[in-house]
C-alpha atoms as a PDB file:
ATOM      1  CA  UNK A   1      22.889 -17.748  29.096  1.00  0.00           C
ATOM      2  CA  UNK A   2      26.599 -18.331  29.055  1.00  0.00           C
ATOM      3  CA  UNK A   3      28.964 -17.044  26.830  1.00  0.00           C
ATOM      4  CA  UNK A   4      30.587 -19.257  23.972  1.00  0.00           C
ATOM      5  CA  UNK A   5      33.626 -20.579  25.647  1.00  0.00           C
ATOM      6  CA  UNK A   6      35.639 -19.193  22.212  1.00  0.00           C
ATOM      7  CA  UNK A   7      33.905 -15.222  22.007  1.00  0.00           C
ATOM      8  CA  UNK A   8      36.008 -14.014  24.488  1.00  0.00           C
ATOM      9  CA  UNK A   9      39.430 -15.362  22.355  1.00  0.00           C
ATOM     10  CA  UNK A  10      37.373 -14.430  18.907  1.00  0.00           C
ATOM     11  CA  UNK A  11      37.430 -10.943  20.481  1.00  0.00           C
ATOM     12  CA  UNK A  12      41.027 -10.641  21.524  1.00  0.00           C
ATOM     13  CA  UNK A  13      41.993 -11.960  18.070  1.00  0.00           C
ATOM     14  CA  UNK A  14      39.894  -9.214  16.203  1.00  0.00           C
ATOM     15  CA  UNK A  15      41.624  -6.569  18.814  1.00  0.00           C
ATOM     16  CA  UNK A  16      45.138  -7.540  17.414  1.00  0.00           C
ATOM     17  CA  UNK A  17      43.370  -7.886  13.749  1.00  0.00           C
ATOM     18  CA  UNK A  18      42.618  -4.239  14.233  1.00  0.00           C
ATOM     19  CA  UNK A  19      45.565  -2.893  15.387  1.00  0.00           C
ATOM     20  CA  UNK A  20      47.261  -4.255  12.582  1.00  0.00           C
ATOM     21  CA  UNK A  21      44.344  -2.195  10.301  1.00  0.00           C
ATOM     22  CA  UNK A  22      45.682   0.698  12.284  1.00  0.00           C
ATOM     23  CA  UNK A  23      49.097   0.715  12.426  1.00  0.00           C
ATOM     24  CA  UNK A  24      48.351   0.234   8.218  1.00  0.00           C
ATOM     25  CA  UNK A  25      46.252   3.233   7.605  1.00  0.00           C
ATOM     26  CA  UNK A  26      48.186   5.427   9.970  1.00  0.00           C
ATOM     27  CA  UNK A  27      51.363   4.585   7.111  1.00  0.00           C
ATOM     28  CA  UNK A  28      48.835   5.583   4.145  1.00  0.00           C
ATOM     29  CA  UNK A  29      49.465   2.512   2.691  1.00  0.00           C
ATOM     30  CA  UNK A  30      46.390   0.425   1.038  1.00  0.00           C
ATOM     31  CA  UNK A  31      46.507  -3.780   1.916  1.00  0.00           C
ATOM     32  CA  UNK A  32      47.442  -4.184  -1.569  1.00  0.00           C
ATOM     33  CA  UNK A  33      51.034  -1.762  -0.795  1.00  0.00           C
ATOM     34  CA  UNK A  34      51.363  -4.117   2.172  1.00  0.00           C
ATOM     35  CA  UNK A  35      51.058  -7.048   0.093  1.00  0.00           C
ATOM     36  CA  UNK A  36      53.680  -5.742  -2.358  1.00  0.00           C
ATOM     37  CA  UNK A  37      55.982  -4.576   0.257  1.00  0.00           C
ATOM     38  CA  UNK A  38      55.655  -8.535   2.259  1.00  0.00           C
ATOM     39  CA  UNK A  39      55.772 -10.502  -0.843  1.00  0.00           C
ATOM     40  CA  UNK A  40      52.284 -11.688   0.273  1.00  0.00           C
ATOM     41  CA  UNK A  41      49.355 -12.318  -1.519  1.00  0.00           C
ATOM     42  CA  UNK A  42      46.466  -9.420  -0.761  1.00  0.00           C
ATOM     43  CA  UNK A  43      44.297 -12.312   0.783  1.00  0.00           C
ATOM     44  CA  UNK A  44      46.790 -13.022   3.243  1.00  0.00           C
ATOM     45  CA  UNK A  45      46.694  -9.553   3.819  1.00  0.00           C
ATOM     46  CA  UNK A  46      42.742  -9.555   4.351  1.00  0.00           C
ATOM     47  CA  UNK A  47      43.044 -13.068   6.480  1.00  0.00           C
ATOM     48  CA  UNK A  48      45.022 -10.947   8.629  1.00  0.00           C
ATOM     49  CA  UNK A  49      43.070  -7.715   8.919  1.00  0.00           C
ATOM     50  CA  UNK A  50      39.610  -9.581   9.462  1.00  0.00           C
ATOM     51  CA  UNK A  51      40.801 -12.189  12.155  1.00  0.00           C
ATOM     52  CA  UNK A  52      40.670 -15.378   9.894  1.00  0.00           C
ATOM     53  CA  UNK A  53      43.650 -15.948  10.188  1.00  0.00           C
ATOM     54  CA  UNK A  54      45.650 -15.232  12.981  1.00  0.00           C
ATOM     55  CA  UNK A  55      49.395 -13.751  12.533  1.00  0.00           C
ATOM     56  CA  UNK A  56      52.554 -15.535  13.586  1.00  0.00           C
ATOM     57  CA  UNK A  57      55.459 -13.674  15.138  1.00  0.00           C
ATOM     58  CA  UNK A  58      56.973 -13.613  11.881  1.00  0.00           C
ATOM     59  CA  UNK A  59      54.277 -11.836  10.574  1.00  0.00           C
ATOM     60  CA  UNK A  60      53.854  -8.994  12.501  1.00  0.00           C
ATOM     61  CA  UNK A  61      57.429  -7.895  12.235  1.00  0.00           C
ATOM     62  CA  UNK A  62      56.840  -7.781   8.701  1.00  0.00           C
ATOM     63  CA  UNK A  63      53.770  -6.282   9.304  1.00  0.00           C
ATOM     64  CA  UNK A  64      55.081  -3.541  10.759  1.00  0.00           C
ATOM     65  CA  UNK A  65      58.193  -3.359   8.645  1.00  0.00           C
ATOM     66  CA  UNK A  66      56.406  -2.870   5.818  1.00  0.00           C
ATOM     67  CA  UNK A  67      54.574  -0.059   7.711  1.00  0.00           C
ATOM     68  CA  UNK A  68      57.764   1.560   8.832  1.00  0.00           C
ATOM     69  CA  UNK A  69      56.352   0.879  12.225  1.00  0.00           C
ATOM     70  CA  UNK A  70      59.009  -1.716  13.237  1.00  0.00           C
ATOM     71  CA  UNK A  71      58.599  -0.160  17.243  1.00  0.00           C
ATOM     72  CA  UNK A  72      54.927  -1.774  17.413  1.00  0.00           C
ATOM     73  CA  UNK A  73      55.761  -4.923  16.632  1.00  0.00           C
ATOM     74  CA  UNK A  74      56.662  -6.430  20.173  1.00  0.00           C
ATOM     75  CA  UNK A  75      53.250  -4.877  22.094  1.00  0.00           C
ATOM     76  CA  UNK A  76      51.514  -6.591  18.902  1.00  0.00           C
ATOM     77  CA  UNK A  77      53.284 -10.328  19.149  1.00  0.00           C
ATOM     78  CA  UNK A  78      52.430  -9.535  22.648  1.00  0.00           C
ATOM     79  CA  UNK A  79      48.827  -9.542  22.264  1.00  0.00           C
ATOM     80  CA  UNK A  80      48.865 -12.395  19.965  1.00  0.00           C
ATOM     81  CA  UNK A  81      50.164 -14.596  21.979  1.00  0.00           C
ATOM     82  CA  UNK A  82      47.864 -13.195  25.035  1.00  0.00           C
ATOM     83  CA  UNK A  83      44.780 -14.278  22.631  1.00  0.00           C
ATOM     84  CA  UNK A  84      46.226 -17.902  20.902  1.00  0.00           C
ATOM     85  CA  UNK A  85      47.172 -18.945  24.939  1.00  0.00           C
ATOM     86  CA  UNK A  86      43.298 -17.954  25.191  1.00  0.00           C
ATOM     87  CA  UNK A  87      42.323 -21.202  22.946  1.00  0.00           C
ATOM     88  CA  UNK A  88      44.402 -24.280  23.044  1.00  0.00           C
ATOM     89  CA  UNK A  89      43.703 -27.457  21.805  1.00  0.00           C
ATOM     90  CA  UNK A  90      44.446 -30.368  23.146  1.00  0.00           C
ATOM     91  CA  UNK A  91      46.605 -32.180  20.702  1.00  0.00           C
ATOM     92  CA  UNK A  92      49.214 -29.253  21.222  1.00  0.00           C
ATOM     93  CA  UNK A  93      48.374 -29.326  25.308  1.00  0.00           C
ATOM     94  CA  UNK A  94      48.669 -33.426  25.882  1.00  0.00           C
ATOM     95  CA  UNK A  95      51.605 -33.791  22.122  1.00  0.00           C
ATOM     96  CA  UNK A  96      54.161 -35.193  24.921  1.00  0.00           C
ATOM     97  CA  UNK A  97      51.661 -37.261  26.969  1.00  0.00           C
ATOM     98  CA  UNK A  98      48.864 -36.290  29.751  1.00  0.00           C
ATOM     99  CA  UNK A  99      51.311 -36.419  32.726  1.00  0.00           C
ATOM    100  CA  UNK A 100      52.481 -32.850  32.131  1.00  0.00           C
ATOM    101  CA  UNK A 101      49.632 -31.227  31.551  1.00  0.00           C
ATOM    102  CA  UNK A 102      48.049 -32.692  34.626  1.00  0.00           C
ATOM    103  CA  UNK A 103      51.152 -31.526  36.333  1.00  0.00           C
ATOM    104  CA  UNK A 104      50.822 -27.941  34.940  1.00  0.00           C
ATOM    105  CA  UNK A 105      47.328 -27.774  37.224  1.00  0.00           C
ATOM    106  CA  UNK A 106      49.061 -27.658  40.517  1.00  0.00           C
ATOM    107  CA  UNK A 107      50.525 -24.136  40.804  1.00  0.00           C
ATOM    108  CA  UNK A 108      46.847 -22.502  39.204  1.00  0.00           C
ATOM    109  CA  UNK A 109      45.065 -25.049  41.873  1.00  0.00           C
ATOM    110  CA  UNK A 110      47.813 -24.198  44.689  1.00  0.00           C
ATOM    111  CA  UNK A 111      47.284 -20.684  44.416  1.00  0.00           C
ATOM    112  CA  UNK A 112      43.695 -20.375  44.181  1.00  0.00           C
ATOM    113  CA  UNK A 113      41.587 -19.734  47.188  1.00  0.00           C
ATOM    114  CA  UNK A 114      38.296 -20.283  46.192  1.00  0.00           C
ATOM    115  CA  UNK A 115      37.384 -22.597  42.762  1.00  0.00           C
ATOM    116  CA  UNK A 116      34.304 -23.743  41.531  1.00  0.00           C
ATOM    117  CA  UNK A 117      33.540 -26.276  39.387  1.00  0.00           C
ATOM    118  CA  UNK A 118      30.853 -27.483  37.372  1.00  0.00           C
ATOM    119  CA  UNK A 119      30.865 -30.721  35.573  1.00  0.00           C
ATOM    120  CA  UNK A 120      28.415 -32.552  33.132  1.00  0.00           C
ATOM    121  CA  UNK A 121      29.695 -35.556  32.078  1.00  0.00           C
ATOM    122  CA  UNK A 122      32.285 -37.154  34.309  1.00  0.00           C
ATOM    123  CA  UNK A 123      33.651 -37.034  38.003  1.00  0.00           C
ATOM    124  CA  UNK A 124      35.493 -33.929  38.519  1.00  0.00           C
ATOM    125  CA  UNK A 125      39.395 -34.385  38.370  1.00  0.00           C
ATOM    126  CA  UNK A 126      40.221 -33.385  41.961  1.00  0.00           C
ATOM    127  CA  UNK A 127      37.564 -36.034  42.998  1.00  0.00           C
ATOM    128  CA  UNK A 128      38.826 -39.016  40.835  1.00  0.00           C
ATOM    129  CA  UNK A 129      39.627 -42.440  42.329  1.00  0.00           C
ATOM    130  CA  UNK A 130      43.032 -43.976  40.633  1.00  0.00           C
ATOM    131  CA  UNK A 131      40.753 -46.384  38.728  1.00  0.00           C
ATOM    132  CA  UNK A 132      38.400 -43.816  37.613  1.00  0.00           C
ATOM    133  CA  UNK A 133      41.235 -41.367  36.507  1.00  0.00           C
ATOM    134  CA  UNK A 134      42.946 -44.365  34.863  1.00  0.00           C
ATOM    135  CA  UNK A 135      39.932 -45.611  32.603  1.00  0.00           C
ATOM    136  CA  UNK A 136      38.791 -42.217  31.724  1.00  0.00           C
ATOM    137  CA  UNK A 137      42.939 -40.706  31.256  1.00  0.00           C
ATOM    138  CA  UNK A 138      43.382 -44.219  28.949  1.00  0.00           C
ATOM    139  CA  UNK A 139      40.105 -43.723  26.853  1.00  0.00           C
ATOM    140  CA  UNK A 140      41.073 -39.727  26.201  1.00  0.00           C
ATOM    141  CA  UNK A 141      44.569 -41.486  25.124  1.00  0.00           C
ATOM    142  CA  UNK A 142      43.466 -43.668  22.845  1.00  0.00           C
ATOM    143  CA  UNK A 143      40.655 -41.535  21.490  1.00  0.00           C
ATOM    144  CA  UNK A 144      43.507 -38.028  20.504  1.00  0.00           C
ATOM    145  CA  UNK A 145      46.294 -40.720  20.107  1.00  0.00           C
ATOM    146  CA  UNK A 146      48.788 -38.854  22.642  1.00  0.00           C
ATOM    147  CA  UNK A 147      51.878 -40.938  23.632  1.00  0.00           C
ATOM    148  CA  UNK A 148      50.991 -43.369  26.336  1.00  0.00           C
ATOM    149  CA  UNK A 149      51.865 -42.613  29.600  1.00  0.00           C
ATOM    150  CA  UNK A 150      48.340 -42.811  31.384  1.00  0.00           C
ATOM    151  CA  UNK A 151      49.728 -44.237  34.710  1.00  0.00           C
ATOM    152  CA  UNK A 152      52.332 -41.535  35.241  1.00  0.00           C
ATOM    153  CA  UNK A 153      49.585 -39.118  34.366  1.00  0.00           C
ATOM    154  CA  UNK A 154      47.450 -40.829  36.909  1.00  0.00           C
ATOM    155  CA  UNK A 155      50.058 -40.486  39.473  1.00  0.00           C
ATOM    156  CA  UNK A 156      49.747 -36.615  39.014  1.00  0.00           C
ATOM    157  CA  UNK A 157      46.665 -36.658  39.056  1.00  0.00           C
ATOM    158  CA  UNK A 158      46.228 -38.318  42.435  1.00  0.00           C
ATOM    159  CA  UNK A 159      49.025 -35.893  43.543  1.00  0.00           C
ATOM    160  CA  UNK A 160      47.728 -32.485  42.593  1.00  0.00           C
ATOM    161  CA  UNK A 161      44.214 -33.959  44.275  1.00  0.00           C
ATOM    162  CA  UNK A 162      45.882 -33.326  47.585  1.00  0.00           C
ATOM    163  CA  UNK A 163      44.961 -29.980  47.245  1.00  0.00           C
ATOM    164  CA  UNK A 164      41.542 -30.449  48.513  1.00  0.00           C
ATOM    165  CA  UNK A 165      42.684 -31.698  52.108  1.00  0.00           C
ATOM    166  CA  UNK A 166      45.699 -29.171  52.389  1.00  0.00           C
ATOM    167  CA  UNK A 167      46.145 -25.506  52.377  1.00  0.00           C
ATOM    168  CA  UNK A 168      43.265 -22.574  52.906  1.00  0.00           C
ATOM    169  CA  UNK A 169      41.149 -23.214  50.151  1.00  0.00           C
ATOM    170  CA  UNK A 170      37.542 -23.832  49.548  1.00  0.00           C
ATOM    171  CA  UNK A 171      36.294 -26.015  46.292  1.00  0.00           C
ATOM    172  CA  UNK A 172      32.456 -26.164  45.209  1.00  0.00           C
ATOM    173  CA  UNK A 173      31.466 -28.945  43.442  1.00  0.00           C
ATOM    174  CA  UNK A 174      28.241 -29.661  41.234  1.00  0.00           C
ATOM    175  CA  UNK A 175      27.615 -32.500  38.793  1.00  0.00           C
ATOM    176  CA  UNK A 176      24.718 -33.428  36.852  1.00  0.00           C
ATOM    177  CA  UNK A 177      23.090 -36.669  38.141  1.00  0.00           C
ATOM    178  CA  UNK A 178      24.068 -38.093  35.072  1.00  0.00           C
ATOM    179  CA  UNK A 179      27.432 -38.542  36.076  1.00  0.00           C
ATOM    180  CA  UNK A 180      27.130 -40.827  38.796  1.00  0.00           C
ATOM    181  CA  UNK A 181      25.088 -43.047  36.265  1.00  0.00           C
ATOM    182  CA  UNK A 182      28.116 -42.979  33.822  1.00  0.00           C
ATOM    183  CA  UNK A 183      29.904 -46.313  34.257  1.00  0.00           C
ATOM    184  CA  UNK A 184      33.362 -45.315  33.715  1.00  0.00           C
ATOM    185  CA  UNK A 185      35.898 -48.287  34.021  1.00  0.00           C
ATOM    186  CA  UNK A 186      33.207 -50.476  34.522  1.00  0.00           C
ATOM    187  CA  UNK A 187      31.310 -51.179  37.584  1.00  0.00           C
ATOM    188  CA  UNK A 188      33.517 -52.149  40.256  1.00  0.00           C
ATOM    189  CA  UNK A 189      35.512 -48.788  39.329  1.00  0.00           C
ATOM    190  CA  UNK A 190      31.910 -46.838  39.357  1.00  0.00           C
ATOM    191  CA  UNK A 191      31.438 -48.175  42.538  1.00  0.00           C
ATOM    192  CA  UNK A 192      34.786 -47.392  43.781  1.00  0.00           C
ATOM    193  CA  UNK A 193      34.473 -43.812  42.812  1.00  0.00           C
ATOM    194  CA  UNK A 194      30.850 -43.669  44.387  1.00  0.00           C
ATOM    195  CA  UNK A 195      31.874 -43.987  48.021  1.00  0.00           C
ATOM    196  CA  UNK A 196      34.692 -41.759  47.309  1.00  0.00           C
ATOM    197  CA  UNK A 197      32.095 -39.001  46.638  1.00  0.00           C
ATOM    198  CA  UNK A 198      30.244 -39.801  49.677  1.00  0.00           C
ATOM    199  CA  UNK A 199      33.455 -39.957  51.663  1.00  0.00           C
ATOM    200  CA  UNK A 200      35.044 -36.906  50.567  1.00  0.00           C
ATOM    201  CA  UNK A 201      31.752 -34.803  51.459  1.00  0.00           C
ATOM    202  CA  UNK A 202      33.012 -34.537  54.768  1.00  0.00           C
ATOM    203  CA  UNK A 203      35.917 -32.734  53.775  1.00  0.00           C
ATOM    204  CA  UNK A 204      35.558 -29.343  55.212  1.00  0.00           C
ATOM    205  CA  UNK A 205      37.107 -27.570  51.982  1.00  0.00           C
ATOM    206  CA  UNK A 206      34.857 -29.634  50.123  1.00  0.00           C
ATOM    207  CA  UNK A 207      30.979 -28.549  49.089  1.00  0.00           C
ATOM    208  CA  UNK A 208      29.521 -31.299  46.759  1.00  0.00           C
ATOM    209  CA  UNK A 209      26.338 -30.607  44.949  1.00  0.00           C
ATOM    210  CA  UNK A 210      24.106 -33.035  42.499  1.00  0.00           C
ATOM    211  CA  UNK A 211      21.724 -31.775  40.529  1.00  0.00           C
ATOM    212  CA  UNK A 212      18.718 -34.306  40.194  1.00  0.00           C
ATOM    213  CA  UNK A 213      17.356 -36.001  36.931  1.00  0.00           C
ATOM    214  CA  UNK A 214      14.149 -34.509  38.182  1.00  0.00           C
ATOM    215  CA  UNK A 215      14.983 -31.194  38.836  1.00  0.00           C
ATOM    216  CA  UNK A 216      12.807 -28.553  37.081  1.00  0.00           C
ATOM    217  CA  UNK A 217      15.592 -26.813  34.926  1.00  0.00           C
ATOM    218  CA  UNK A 218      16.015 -23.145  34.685  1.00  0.00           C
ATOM    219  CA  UNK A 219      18.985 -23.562  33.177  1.00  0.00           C
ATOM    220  CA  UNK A 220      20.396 -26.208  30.622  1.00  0.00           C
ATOM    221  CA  UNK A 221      23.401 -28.790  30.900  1.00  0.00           C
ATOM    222  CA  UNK A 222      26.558 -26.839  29.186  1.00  0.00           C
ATOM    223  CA  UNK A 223      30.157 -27.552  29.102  1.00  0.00           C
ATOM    224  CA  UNK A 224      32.402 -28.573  31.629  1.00  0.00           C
ATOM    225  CA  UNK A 225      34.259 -25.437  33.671  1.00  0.00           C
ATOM    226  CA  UNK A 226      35.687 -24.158  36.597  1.00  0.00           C
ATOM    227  CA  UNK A 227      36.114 -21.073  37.976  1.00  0.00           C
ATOM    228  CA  UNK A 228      38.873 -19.812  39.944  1.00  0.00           C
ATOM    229  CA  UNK A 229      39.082 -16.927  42.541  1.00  0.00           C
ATOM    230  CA  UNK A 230      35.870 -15.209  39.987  1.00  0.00           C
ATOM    231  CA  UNK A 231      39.657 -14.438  38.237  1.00  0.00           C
ATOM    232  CA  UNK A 232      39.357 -16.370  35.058  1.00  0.00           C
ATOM    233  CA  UNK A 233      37.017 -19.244  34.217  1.00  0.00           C
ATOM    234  CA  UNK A 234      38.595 -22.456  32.533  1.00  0.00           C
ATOM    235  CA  UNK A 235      36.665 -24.292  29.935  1.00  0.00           C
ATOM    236  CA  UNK A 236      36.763 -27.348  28.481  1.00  0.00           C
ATOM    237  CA  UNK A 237      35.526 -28.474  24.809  1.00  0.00           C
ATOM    238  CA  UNK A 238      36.335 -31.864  22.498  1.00  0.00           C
ATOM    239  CA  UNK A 239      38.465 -30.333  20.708  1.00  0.00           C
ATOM    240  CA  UNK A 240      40.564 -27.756  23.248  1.00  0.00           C
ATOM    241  CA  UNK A 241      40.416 -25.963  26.500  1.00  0.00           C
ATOM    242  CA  UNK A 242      39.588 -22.562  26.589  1.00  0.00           C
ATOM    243  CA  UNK A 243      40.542 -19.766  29.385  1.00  0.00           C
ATOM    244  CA  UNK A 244      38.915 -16.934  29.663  1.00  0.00           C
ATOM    245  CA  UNK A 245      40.176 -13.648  31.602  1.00  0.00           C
ATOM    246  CA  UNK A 246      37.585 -10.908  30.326  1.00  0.00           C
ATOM    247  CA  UNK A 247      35.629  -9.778  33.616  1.00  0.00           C
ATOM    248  CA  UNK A 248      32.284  -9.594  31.800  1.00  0.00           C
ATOM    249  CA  UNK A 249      32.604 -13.085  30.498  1.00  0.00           C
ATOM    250  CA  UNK A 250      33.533 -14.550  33.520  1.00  0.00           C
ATOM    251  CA  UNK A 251      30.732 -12.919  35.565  1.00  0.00           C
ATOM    252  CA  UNK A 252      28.616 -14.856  33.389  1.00  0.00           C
ATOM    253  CA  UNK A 253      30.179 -18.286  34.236  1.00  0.00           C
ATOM    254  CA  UNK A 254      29.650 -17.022  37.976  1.00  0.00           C
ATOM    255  CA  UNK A 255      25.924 -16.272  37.147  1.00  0.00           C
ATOM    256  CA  UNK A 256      25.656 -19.761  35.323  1.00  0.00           C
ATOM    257  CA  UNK A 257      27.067 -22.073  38.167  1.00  0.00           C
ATOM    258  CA  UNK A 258      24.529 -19.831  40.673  1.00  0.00           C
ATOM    259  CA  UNK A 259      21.602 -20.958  38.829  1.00  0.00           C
ATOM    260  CA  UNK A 260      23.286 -24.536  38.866  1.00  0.00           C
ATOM    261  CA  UNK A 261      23.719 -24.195  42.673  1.00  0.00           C
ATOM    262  CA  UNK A 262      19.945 -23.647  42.982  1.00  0.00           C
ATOM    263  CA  UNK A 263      18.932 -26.610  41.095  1.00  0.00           C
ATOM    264  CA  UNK A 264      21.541 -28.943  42.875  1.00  0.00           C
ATOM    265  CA  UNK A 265      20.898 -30.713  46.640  1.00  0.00           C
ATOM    266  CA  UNK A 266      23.776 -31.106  49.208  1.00  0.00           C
ATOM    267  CA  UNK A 267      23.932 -33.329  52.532  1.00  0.00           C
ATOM    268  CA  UNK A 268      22.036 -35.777  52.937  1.00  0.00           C
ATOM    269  CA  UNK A 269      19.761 -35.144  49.659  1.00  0.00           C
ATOM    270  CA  UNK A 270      22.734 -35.519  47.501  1.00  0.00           C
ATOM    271  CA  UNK A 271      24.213 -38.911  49.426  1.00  0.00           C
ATOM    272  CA  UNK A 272      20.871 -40.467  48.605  1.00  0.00           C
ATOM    273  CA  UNK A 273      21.559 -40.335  44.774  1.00  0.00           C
ATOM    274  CA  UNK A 274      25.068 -41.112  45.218  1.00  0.00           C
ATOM    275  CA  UNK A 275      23.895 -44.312  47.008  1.00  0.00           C
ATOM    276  CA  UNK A 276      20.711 -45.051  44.536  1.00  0.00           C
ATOM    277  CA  UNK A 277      23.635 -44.684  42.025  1.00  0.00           C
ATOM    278  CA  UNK A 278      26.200 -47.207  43.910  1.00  0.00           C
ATOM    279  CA  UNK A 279      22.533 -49.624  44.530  1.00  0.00           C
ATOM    280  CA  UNK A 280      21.785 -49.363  40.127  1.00  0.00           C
ATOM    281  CA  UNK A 281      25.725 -51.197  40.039  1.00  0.00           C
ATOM    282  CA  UNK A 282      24.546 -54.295  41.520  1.00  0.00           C
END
């Protein structure tokens, strides 16, 4: 079973919870004589030390100021930050727009050798047509209300898909069956996208897996993610995207697209319900 996309960041918050517990008790002081010394209220104080709440910058130097530990305070804003860049939802990711965050892909994609990627709802990103990525890019924009600039978003999107047909790297692919019965932009777009996934099969980066309706599941349909280098595992919920860098967490994302691999068909298995799929448009 894989991890919950957020345990990893619930962890590295409650590490930086701690060491603020620490750096407390090794002063003497009680939360109630941090409190008084902040100008805080003790809850605030016991937000802080049990991870509900996690601290700002401004916090921590007070934090430690109060604990006459002022030295701490930049390896602890360090860590902080390390954990909130762990969880980041996507109002704060796409406030400007979706063309920059589809721009901020490129250099992650660029410089990773190996990714895989496992999707469960819609067409992976790299393998988007331009009508698919504009009826999909347009429905997230309307849905979070981000400022409208799908087709420049498309645009990058089209542009960091290049990747697949330049440089050394090697991308594996699996989607549910379910997404090629998704009709995304409507059926002429469906279709469109279709015979792009049977066309960009014989890319030699590429390996494109489906994972049949009727295939006797050992392991259930779970969130979007991808995987890069085995390095740190991107995933993707409603509400934010989550990245995850803790080796034991990762390895299970690796063990969870492996059973996924098993279940899917390639070559000529997998163009047969692509094309049963492009055949149900009609």
């Amino acid at each position: 079973m894989a991890a919950s996309p957020s345990s990893s960041v619930q962890a590295a918050r409650q590490a930086v919870a701690d060491r603020l517990k620490e750096i407390r008790r090794d002063a003497n002081l009680t939360a109630r004589d941090v409190a008084e010394r902040t100008g805080w209220y003790k809850s605030k104080v016991s937000r802080l030390e049990n991870a509900v709440t996690p601290p700002s910058d401004d916090d921590v130097r007070a934090w430690c100021a109060a604990c006459e530990a002022d030295e701490m305070a930049a390896d602890v804003i360090a860590a902080s930050r390390s954990a909130n860049h762990a969880y980041i939802g996507w109002r704060r990711l796409q406030r400007t727009g979706l063309r920059r965050l589809q721009e901020s892909y490129i250099p992650l994609f660029e410089r990773t050798r190996s990714s895989h990627i496992y999707c469960s709802n819609v067409v992976p990103g790299l393998l988007q047509t331009e009508g698919y990525a504009a009826a999909l890019l347009g429905s997230i924009a309307a849905f979070r209300g981000t400022p409208d600039d799908v087709s420049a978003a498309v645009a990058a999107r089209m542009r960091r898909s290049r990747v697949i047909r330049e440089g050394d790297h090697r991308f594996a692919f699996l989607v549910e069956e379910s997404v090629l019965r998704h009709r995304v932009g409507g059926a002429e777009v469906m279709a469109g996208q279709l015979g792009h996934l049977l066309s960009v099969m014989a890319v030699p980066s590429v390996s494109l897996g489906v994972i049949p309706f009727a295939a006797d599941r050992r392991m259930w349909m779970i969130e979007t993610f991808s995987i890069y280098d085995q390095q740190q595992a991107q995933v993707e919920t409603l509400t934010a995207q989550v990245n995850i860098t803790a080796p034991s967490e990762v390895e299970q994302y690796v063990k969870a697209f492996g059973h996924f691999a098993k279940l899917a068909v390639h070559g000529a298995r997998a163009r047969a319900l692509i094309t049963s799929a492009i055949d149900a448009l009609a």
